[in-house]
C-alpha atoms as a PDB file:
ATOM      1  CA  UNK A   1      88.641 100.522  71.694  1.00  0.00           C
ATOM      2  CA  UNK A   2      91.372 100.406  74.707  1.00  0.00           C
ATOM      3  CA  UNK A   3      90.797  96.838  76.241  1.00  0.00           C
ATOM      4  CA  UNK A   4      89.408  96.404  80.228  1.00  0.00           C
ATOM      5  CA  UNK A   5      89.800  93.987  82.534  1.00  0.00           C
ATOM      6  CA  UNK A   6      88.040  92.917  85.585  1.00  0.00           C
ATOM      7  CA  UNK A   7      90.393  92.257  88.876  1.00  0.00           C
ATOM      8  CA  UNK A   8      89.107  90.528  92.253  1.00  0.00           C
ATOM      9  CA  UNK A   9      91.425  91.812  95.341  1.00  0.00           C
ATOM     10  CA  UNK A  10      90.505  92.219  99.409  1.00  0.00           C
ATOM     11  CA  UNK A  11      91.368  96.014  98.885  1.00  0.00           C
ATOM     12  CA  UNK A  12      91.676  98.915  95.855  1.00  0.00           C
ATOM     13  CA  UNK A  13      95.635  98.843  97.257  1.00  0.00           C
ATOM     14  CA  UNK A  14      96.205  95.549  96.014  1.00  0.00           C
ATOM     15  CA  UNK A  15      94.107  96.350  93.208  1.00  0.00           C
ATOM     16  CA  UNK A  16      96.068  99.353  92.225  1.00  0.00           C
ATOM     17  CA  UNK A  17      99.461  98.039  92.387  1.00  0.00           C
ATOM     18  CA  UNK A  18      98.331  94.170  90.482  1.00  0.00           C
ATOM     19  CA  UNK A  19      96.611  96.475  87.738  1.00  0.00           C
ATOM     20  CA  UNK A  20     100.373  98.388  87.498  1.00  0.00           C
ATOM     21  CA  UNK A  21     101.882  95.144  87.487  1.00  0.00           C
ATOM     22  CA  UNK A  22      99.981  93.503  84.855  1.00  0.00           C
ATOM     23  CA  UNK A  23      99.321  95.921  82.611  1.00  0.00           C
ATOM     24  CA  UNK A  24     101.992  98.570  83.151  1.00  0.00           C
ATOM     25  CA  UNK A  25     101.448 102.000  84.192  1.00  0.00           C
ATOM     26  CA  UNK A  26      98.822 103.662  82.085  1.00  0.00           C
ATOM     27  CA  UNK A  27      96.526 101.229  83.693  1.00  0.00           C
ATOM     28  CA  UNK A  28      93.493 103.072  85.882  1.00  0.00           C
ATOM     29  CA  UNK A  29      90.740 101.276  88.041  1.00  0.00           C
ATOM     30  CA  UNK A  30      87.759 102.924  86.573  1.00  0.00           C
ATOM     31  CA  UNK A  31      84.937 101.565  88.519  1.00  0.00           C
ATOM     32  CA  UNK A  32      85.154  99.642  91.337  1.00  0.00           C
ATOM     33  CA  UNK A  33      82.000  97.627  93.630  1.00  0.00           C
ATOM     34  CA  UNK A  34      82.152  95.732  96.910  1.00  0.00           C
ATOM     35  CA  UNK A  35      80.769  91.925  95.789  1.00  0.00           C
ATOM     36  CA  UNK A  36      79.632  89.014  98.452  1.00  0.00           C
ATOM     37  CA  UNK A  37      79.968  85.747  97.357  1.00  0.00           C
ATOM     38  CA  UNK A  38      76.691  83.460  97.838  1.00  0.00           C
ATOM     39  CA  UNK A  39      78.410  81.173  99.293  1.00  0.00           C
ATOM     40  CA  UNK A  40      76.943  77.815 100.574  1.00  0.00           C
ATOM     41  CA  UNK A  41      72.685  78.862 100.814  1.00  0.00           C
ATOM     42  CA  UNK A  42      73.669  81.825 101.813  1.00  0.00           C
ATOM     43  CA  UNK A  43      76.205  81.147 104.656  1.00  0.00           C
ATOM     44  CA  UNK A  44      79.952  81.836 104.474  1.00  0.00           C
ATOM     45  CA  UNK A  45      80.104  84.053 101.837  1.00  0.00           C
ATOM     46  CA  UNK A  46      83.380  85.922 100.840  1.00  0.00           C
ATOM     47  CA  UNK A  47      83.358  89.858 100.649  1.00  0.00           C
ATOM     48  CA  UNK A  48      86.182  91.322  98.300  1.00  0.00           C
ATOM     49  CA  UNK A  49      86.190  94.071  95.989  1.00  0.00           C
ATOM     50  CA  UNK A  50      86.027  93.677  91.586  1.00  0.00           C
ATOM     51  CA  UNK A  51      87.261  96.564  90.011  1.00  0.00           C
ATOM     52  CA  UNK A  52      87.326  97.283  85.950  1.00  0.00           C
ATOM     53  CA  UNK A  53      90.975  98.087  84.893  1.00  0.00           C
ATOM     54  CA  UNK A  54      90.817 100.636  81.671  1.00  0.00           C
ATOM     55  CA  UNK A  55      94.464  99.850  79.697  1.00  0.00           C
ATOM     56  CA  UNK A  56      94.902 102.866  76.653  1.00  0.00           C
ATOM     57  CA  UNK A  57      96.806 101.635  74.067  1.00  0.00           C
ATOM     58  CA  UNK A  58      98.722  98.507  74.164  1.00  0.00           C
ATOM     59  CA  UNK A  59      99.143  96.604  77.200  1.00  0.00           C
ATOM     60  CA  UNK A  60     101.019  93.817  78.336  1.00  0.00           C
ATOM     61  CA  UNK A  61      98.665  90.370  78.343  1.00  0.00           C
ATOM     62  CA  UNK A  62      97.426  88.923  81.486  1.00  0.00           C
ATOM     63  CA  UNK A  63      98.532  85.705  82.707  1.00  0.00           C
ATOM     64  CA  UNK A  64      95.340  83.135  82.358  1.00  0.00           C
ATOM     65  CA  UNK A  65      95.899  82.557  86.378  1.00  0.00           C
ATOM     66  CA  UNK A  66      95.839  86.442  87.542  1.00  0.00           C
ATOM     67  CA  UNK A  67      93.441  87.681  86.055  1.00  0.00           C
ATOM     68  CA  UNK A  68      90.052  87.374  84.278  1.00  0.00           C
ATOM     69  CA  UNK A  69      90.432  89.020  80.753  1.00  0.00           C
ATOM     70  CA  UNK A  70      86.683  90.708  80.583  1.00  0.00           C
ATOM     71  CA  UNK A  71      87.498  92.548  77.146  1.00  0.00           C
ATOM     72  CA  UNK A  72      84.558  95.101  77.183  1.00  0.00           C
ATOM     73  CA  UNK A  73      84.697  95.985  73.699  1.00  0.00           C
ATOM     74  CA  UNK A  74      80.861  96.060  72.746  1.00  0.00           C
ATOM     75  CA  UNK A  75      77.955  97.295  74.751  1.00  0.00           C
ATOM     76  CA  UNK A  76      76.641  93.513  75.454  1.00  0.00           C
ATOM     77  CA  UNK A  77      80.174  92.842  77.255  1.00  0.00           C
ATOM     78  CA  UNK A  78      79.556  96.202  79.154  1.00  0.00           C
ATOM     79  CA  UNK A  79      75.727  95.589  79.956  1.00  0.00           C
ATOM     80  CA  UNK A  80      76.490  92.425  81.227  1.00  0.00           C
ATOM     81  CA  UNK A  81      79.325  93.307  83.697  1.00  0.00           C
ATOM     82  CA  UNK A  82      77.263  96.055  85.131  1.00  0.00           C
ATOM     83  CA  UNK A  83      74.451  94.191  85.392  1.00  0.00           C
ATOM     84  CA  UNK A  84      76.618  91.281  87.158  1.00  0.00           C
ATOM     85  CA  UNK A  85      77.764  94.403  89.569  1.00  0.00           C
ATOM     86  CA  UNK A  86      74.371  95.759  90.288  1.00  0.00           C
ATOM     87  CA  UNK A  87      72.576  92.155  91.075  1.00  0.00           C
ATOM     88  CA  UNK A  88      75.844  91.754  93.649  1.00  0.00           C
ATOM     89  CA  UNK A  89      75.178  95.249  95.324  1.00  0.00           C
ATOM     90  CA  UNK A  90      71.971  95.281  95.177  1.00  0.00           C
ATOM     91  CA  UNK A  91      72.187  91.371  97.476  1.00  0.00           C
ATOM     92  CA  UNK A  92      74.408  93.222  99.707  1.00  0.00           C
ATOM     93  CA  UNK A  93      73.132  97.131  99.997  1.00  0.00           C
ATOM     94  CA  UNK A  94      68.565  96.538  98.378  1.00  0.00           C
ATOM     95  CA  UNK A  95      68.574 100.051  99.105  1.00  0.00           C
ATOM     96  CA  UNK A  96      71.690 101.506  97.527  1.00  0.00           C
ATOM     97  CA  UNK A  97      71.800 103.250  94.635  1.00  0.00           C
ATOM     98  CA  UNK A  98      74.345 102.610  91.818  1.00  0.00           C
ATOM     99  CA  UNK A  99      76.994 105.635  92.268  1.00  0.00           C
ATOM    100  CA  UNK A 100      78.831 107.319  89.055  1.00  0.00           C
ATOM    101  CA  UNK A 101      82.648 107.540  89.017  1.00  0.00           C
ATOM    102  CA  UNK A 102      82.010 110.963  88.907  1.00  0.00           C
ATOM    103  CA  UNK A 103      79.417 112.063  91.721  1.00  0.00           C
ATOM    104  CA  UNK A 104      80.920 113.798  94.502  1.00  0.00           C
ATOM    105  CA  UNK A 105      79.785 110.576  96.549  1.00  0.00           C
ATOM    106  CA  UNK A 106      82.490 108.592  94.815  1.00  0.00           C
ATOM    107  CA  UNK A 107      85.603 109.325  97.372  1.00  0.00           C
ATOM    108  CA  UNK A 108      83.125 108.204 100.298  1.00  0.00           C
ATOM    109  CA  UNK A 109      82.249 105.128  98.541  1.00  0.00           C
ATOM    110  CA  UNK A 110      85.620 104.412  98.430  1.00  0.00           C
ATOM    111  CA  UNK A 111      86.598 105.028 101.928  1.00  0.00           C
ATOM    112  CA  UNK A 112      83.665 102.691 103.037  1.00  0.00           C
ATOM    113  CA  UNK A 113      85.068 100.117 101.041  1.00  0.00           C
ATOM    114  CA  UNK A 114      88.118 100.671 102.572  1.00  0.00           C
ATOM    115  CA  UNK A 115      87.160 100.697 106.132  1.00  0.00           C
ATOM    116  CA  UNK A 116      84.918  97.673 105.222  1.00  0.00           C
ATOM    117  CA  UNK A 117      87.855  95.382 103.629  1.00  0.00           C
ATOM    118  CA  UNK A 118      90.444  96.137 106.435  1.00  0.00           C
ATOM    119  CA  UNK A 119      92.675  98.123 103.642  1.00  0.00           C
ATOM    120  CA  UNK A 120      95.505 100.087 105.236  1.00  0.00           C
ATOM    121  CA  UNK A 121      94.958 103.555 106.338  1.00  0.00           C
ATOM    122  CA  UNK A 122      96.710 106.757 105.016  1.00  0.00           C
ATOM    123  CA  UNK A 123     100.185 106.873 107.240  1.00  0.00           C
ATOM    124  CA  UNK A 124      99.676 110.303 109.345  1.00  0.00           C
ATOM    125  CA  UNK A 125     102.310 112.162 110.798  1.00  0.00           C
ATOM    126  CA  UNK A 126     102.988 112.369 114.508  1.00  0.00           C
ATOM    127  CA  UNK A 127     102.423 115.010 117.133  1.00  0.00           C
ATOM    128  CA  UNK A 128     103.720 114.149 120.392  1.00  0.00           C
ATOM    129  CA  UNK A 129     106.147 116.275 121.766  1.00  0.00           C
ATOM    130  CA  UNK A 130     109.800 115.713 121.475  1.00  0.00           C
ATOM    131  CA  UNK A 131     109.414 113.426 118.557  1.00  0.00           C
ATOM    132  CA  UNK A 132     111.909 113.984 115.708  1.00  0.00           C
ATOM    133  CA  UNK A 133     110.099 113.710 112.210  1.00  0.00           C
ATOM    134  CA  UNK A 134     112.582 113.514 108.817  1.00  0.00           C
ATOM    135  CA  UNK A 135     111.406 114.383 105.773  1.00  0.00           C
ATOM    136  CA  UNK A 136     114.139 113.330 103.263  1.00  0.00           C
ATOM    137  CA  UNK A 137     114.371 114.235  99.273  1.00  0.00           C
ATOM    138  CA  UNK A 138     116.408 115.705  96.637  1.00  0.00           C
ATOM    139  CA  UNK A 139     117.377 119.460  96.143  1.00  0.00           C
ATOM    140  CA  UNK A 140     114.535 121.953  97.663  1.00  0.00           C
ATOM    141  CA  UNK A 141     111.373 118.417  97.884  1.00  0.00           C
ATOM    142  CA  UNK A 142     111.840 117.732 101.668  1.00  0.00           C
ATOM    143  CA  UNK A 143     111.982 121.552 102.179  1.00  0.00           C
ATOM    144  CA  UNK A 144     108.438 122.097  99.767  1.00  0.00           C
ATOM    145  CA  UNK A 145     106.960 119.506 101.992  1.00  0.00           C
ATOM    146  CA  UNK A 146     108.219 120.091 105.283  1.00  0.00           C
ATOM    147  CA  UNK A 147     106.661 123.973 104.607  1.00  0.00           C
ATOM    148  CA  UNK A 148     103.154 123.224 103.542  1.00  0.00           C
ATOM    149  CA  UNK A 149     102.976 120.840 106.464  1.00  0.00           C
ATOM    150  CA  UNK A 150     103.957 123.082 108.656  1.00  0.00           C
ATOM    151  CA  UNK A 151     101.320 125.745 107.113  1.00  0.00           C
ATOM    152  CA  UNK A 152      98.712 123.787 108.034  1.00  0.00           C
ATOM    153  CA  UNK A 153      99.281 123.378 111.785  1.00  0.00           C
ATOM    154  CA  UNK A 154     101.901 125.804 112.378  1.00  0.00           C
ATOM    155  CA  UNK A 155     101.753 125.068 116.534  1.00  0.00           C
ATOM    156  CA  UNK A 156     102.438 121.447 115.931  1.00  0.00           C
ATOM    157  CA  UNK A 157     105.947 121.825 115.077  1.00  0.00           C
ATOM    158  CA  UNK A 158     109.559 122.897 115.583  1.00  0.00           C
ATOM    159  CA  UNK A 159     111.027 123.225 112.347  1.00  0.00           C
ATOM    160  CA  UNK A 160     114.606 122.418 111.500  1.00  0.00           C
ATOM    161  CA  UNK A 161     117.027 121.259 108.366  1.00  0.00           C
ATOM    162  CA  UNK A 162     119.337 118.990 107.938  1.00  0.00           C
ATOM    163  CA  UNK A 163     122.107 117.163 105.165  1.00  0.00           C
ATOM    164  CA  UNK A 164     122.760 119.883 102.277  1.00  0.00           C
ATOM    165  CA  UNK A 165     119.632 122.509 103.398  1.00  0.00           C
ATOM    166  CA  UNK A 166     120.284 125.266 104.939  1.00  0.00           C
ATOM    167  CA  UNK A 167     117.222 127.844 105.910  1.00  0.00           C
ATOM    168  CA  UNK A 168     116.168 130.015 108.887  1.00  0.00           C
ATOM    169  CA  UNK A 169     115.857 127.578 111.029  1.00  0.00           C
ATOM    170  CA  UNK A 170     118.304 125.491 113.611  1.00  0.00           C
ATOM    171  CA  UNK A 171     120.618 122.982 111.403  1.00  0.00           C
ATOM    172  CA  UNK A 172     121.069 119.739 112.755  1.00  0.00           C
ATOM    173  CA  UNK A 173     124.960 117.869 111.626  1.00  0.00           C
ATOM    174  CA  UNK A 174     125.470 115.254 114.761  1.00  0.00           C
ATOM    175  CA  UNK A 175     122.744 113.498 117.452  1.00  0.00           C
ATOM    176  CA  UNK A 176     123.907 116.052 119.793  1.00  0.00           C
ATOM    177  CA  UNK A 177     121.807 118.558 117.929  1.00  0.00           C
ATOM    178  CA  UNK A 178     119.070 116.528 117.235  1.00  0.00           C
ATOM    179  CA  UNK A 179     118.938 115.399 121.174  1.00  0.00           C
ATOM    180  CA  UNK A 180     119.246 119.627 121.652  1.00  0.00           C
ATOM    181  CA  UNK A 181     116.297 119.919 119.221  1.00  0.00           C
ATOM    182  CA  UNK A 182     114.156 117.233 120.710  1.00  0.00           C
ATOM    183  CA  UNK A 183     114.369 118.909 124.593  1.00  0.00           C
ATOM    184  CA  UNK A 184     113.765 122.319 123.040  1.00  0.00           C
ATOM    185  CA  UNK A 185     110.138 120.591 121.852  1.00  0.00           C
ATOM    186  CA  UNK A 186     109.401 119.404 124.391  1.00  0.00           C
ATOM    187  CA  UNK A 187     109.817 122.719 126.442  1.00  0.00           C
ATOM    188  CA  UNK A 188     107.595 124.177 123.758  1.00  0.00           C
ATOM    189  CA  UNK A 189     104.998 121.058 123.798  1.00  0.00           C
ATOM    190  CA  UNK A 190     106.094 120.199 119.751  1.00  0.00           C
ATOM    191  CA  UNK A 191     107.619 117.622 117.668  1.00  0.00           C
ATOM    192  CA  UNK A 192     110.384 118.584 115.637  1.00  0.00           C
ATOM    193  CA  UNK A 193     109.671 117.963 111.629  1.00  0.00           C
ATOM    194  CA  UNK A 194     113.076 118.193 110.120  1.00  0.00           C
ATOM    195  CA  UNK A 195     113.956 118.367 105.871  1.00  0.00           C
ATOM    196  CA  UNK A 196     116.997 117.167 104.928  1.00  0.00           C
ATOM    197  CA  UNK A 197     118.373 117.587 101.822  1.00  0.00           C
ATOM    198  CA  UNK A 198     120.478 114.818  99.935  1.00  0.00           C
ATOM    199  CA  UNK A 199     123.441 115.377  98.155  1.00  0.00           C
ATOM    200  CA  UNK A 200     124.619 114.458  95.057  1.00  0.00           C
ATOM    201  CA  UNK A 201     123.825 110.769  94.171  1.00  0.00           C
ATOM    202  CA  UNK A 202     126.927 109.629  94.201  1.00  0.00           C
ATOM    203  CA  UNK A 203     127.267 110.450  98.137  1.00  0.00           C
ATOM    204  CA  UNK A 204     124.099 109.356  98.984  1.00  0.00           C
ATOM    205  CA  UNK A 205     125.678 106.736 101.500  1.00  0.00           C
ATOM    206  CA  UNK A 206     127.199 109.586 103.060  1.00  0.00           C
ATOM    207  CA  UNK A 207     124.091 111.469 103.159  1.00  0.00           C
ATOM    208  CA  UNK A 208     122.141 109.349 104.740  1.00  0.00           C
ATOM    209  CA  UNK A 209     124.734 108.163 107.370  1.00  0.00           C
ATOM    210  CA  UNK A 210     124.128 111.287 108.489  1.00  0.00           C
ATOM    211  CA  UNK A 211     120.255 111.222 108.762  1.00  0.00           C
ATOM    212  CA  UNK A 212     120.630 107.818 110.291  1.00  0.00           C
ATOM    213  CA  UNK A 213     122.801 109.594 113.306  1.00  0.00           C
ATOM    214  CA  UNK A 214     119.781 111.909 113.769  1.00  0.00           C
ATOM    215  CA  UNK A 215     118.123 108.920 114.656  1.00  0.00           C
ATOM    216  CA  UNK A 216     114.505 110.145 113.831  1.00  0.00           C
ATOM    217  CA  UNK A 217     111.420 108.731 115.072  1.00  0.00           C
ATOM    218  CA  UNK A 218     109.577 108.851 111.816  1.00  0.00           C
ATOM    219  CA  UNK A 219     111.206 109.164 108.580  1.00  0.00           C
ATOM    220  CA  UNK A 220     109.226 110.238 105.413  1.00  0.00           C
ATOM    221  CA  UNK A 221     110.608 110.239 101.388  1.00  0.00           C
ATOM    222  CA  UNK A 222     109.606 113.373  99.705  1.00  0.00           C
ATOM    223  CA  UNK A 223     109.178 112.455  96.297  1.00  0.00           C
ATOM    224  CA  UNK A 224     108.599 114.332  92.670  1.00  0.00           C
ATOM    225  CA  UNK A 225     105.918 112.675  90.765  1.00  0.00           C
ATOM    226  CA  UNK A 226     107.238 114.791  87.736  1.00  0.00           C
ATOM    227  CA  UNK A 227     110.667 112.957  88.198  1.00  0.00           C
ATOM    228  CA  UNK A 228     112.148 110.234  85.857  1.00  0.00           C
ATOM    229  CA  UNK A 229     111.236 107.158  87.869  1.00  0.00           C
ATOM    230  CA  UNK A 230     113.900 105.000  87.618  1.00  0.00           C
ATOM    231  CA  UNK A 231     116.218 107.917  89.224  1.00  0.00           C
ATOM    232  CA  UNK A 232     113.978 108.609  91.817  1.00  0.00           C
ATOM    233  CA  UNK A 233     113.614 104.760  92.458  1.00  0.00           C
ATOM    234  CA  UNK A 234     117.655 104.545  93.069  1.00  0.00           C
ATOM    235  CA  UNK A 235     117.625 107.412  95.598  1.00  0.00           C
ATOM    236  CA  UNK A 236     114.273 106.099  97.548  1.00  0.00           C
ATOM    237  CA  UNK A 237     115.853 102.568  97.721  1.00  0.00           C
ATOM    238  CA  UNK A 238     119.428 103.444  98.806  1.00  0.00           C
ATOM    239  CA  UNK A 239     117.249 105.456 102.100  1.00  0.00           C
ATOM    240  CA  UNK A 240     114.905 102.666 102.517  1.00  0.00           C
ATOM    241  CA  UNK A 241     118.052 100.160 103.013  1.00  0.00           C
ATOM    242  CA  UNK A 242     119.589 102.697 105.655  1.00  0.00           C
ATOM    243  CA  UNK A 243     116.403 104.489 107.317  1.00  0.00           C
ATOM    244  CA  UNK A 244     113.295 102.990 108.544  1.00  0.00           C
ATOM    245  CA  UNK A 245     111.094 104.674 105.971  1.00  0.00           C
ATOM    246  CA  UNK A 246     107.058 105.022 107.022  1.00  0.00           C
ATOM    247  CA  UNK A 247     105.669 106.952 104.228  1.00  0.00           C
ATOM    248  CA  UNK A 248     105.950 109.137 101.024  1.00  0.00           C
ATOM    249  CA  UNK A 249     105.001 112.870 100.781  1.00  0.00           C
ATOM    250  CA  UNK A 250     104.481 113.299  96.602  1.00  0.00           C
ATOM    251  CA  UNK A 251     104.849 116.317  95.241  1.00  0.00           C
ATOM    252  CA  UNK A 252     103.973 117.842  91.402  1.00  0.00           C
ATOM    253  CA  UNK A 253     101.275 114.704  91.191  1.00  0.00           C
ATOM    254  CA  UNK A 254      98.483 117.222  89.696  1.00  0.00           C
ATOM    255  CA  UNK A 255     101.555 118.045  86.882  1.00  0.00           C
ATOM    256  CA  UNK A 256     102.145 114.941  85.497  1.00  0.00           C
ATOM    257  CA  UNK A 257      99.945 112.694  83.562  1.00  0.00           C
ATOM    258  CA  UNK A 258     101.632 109.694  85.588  1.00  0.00           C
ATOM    259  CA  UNK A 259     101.563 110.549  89.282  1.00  0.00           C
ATOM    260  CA  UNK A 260     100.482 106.661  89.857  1.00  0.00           C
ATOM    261  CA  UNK A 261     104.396 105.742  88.942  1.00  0.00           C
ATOM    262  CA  UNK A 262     105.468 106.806  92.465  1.00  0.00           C
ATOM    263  CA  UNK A 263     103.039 103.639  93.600  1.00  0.00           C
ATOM    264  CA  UNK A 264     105.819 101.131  92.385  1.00  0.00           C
ATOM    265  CA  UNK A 265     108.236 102.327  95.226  1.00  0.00           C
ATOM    266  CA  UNK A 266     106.322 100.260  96.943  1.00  0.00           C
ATOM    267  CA  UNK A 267     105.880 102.589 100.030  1.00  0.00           C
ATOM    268  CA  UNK A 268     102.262 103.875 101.138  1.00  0.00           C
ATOM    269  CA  UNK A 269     101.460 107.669 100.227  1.00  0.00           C
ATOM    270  CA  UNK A 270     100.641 109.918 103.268  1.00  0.00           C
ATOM    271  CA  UNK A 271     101.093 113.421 101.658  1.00  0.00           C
ATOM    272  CA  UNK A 272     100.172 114.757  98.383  1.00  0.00           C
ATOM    273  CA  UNK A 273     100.558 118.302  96.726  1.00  0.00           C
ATOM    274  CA  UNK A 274     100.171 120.135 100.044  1.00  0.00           C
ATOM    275  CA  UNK A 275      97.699 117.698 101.719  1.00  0.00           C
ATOM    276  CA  UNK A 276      97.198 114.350 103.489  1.00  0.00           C
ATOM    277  CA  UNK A 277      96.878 111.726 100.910  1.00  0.00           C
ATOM    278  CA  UNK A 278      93.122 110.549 100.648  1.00  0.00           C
ATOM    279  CA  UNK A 279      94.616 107.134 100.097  1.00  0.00           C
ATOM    280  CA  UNK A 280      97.988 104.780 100.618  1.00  0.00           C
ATOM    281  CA  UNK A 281      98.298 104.893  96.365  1.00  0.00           C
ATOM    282  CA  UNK A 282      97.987 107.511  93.697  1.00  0.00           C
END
């Protein structure tokens, strides 16, 4: 039986990406409850979130000092972790009742528990008018993106392109065009969401020189879950060291059987497959 593991974090972010780092990246939080501590006769108790981390096949070992090595591999081990988890929720929530992984209810769980343990919210794009958004990726990604954003509130935006992208739309080269862009918004009470293309990887310091002369307001990776990601990784970093990145916007995560790689980029996930990410991680 594929061991589990029980992590203790202030948020299912950090949970995510310490259950990635310890036991690589077939790892997958598979039930997750908000605990409070007892603390002293009641008083002072600590709220923070326990999740069970399900590793398939072999995984690396957890260091004695990260991580509490609950190896559920009878029904006693099991039995006794839920029924640790239930007498906790039940102190916090009498009335609650215990929700399945599976019920429709789940996603809201999780939400509360984000809300409830400060976690980070879901980056969102901007609206105001005038504002220059760039959506940056490899061959036709930022243009994907930049399209089924645009689908969904098509009055929001002035659409452009940019780097090695060209489509029916204005083409911005030099900050004169993007300042040109930016009062044309504003006339029309838009921001201005913008894909640019990167070229070849060996020019991508030319590349994004250029996107850094658009000087852009927001800037957001567009990113191919179905990519090798140690190539992707080389790209993301080389814009992240020139640009002011604020988010990713993932695309082909429901084609891959490891979307969650994207999540070691380190940068929070505010678009997936068409729509705004439900959370900062895959």
């Amino acid at each position: 039986m594929a061991p589990q593991y029980l992590l203790e974090g202030r948020s299912l972010d950090a949970l995510t990406r310490k259950a990635l780092e310890l036991y690589g990246p077939t790892a997958r939080i598979v039930h997750a409850e908000r605990v409070l501590d007892g603390g002293l006769a009641g008083l002072m108790g600590r709220r923070h979130i326990e999740a069970t981390v399900h590793v398939p096949g072999t995984a690396k070992p957890a260091p004695p000092s990260a991580a509490v090595p609950h190896l559920l591999d009878g029904r006693a081990g099991i039995a006794a972790l839920l029924e640790d988890a239930d007498r906790a929720e039940t102190a916090l929530h009498p009335t609650s009742p215990a929700v399945s992984t599976q019920a429709p209810v789940f996603d809201d769980l999780l939400r509360r528990l984000r809300a409830d343990t400060g976690e980070p919210r879901v980056p969102a794009l901007p609206g105001t008018a005038g504002e220059l958004v760039l959506v940056v990726g490899r061959g036709g990604t930022a243009l994907d993106v930049v399209r089924s954003i645009a689908a969904r509130e098509p009055q929001q935006w002035a659409l452009a392109t940019a780097g090695d992208l060209v489509a029916d739309w204005p083409h911005l080269e030099i900050t004169r065009d993007a300042i040109a862009a930016r009062a044309d918004a504003v006339e029309r009470s838009r921001a201005v969401l913008t894909a640019f293309s990167l070229g070849p990887l060996d020019a991508l310091a030319h590349s994004l020189g250029i996107a850094a002369t658009l000087t852009p307001d927001r800037v957001w990776l567009a990113v191919d879950a179905r990519h090798k990601p140690d190539e992707t990784a080389e790209w993301v970093q080389a814009a992240s060291s020139l640009l002011a990145v604020d988010a990713l916007a993932v695309v082909g995560a429901g084609e891959t059987r490891t979307p969650h790689t994207v999540n070691g980029l380190g940068i929070p996930v505010g678009w997936v497959d068409g729509s705004p990410a439900p959370r900062t991680v895959l």
